[in-house]
C-alpha atoms as a PDB file:
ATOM      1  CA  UNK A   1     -75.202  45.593   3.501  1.00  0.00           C
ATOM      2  CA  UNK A   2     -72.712  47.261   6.007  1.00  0.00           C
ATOM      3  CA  UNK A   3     -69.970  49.369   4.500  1.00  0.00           C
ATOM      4  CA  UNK A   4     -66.794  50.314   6.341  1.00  0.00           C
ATOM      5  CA  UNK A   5     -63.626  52.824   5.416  1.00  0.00           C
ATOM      6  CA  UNK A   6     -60.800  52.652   7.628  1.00  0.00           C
ATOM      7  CA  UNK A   7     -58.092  54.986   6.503  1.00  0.00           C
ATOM      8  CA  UNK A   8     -55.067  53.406   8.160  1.00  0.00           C
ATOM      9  CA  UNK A   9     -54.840  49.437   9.107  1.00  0.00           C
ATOM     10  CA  UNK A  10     -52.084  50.360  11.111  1.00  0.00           C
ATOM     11  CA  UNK A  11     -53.548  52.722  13.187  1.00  0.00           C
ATOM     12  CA  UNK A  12     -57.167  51.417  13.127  1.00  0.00           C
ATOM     13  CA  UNK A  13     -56.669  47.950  13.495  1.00  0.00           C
ATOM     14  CA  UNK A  14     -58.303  47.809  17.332  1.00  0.00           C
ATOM     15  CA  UNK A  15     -61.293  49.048  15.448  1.00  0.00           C
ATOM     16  CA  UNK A  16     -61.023  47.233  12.226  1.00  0.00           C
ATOM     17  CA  UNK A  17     -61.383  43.915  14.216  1.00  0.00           C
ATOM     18  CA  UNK A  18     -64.332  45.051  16.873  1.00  0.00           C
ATOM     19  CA  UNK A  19     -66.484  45.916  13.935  1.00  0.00           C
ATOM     20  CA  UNK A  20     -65.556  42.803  12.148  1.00  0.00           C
ATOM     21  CA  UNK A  21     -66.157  40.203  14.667  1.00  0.00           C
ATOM     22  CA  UNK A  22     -68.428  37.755  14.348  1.00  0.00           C
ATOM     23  CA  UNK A  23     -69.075  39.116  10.808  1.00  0.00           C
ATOM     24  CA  UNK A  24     -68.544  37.586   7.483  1.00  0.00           C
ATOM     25  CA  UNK A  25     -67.964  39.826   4.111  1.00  0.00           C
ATOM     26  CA  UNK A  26     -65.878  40.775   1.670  1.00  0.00           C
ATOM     27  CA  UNK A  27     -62.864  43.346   1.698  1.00  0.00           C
ATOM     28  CA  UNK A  28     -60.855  45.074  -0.201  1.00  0.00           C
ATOM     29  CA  UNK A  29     -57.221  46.468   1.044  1.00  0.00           C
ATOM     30  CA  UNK A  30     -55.597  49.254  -0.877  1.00  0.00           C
ATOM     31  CA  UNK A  31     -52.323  49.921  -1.089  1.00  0.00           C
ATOM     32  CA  UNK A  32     -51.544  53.708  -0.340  1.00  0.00           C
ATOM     33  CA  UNK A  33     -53.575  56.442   0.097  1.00  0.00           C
ATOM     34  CA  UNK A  34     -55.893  56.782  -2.712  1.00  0.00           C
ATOM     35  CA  UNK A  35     -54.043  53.585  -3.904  1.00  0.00           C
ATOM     36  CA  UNK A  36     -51.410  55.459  -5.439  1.00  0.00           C
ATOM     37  CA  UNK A  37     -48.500  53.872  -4.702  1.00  0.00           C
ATOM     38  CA  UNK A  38     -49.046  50.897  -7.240  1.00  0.00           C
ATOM     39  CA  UNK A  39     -52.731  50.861  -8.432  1.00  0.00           C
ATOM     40  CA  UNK A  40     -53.413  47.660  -6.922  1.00  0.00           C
ATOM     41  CA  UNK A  41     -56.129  46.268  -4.880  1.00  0.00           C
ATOM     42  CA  UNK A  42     -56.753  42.992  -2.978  1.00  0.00           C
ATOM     43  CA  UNK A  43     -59.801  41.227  -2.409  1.00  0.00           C
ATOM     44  CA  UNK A  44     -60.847  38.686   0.040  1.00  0.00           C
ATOM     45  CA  UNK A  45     -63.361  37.409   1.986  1.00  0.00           C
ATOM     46  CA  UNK A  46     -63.325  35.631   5.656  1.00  0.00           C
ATOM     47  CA  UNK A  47     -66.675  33.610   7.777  1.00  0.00           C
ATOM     48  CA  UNK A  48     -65.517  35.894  11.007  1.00  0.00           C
ATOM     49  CA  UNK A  49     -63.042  38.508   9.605  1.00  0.00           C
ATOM     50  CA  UNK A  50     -62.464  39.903  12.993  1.00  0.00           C
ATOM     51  CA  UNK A  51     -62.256  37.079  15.854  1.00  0.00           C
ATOM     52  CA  UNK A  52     -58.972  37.865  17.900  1.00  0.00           C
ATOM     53  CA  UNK A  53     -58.028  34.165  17.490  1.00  0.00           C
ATOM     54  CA  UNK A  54     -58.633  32.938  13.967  1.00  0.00           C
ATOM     55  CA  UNK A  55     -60.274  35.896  12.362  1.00  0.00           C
ATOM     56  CA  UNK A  56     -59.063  36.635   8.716  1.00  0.00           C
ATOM     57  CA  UNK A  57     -58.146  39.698   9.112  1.00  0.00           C
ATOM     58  CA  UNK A  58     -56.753  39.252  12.578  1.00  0.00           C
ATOM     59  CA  UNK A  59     -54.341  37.025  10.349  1.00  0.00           C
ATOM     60  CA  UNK A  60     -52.675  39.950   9.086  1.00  0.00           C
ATOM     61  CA  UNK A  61     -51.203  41.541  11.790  1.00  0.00           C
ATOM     62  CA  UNK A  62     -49.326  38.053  12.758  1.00  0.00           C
ATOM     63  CA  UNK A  63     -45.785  38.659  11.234  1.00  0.00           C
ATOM     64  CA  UNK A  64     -45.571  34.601  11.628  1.00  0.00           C
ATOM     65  CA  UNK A  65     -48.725  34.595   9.376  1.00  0.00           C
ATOM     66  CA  UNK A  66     -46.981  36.534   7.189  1.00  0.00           C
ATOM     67  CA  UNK A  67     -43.663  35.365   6.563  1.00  0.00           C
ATOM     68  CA  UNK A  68     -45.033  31.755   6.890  1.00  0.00           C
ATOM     69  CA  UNK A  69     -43.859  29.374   4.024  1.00  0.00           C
ATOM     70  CA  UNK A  70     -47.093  27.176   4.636  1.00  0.00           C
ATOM     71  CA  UNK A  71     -49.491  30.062   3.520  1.00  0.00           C
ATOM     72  CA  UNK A  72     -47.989  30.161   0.212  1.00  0.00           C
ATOM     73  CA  UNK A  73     -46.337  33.375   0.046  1.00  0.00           C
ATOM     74  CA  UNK A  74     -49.264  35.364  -0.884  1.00  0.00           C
ATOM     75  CA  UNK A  75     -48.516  38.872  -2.748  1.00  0.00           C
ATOM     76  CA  UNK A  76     -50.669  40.566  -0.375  1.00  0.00           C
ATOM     77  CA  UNK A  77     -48.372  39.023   2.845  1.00  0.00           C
ATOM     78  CA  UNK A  78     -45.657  40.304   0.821  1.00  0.00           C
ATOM     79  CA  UNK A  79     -47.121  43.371  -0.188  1.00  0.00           C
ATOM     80  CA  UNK A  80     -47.514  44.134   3.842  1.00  0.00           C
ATOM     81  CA  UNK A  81     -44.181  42.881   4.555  1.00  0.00           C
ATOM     82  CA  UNK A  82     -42.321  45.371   2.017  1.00  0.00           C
ATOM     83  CA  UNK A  83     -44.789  48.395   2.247  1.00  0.00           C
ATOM     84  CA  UNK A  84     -46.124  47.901   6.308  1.00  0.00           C
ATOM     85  CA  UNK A  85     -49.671  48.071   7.761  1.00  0.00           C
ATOM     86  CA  UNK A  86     -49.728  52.012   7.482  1.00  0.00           C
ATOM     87  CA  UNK A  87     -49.338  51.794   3.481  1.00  0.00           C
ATOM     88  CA  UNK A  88     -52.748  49.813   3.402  1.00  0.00           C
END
């Protein structure tokens, strides 16, 4: 079991996908530091979380991902529209 802690997607994302290519797992995005902005948590999981093309976290950092009407709106697309990348 590999563990990771990045402390800012915004600013760590070039690292968040390198150690997540080619890798499948679980994750868990906070919102806020500490989560203390609103308590909340998301969890997911992805077969390559980190591939530059269709990686599932890679998805993320598409603002047409995000905003797309075809990916149902999520909370957590949302969530990083209204708070940012840097809130997570």
């Amino acid at each position: 079991m590999c563990v990771k802690f990045y402390v800012n997607a915004k600013t760590d994302r070039k690292q968040i996908l390198n150690d997540n290519k080619a890798r499948s797992g679980i994750y868990f995005l906070f919102l806020g530091r500490e989560n203390v902005i609103n308590g909340k948590i998301y969890i997911g999981q992805g077969l390559d979380l980190g591939d530059l093309n269709k990686g599932r976290l890679t998805r993320y950092y598409h603002n047409s991902y995000l905003i797309s009407k075809n990916r149902g709106n999520s909370i957590l697309n949302r969530a990083i529209e209204k708070y940012g990348h840097d809130k997570f």
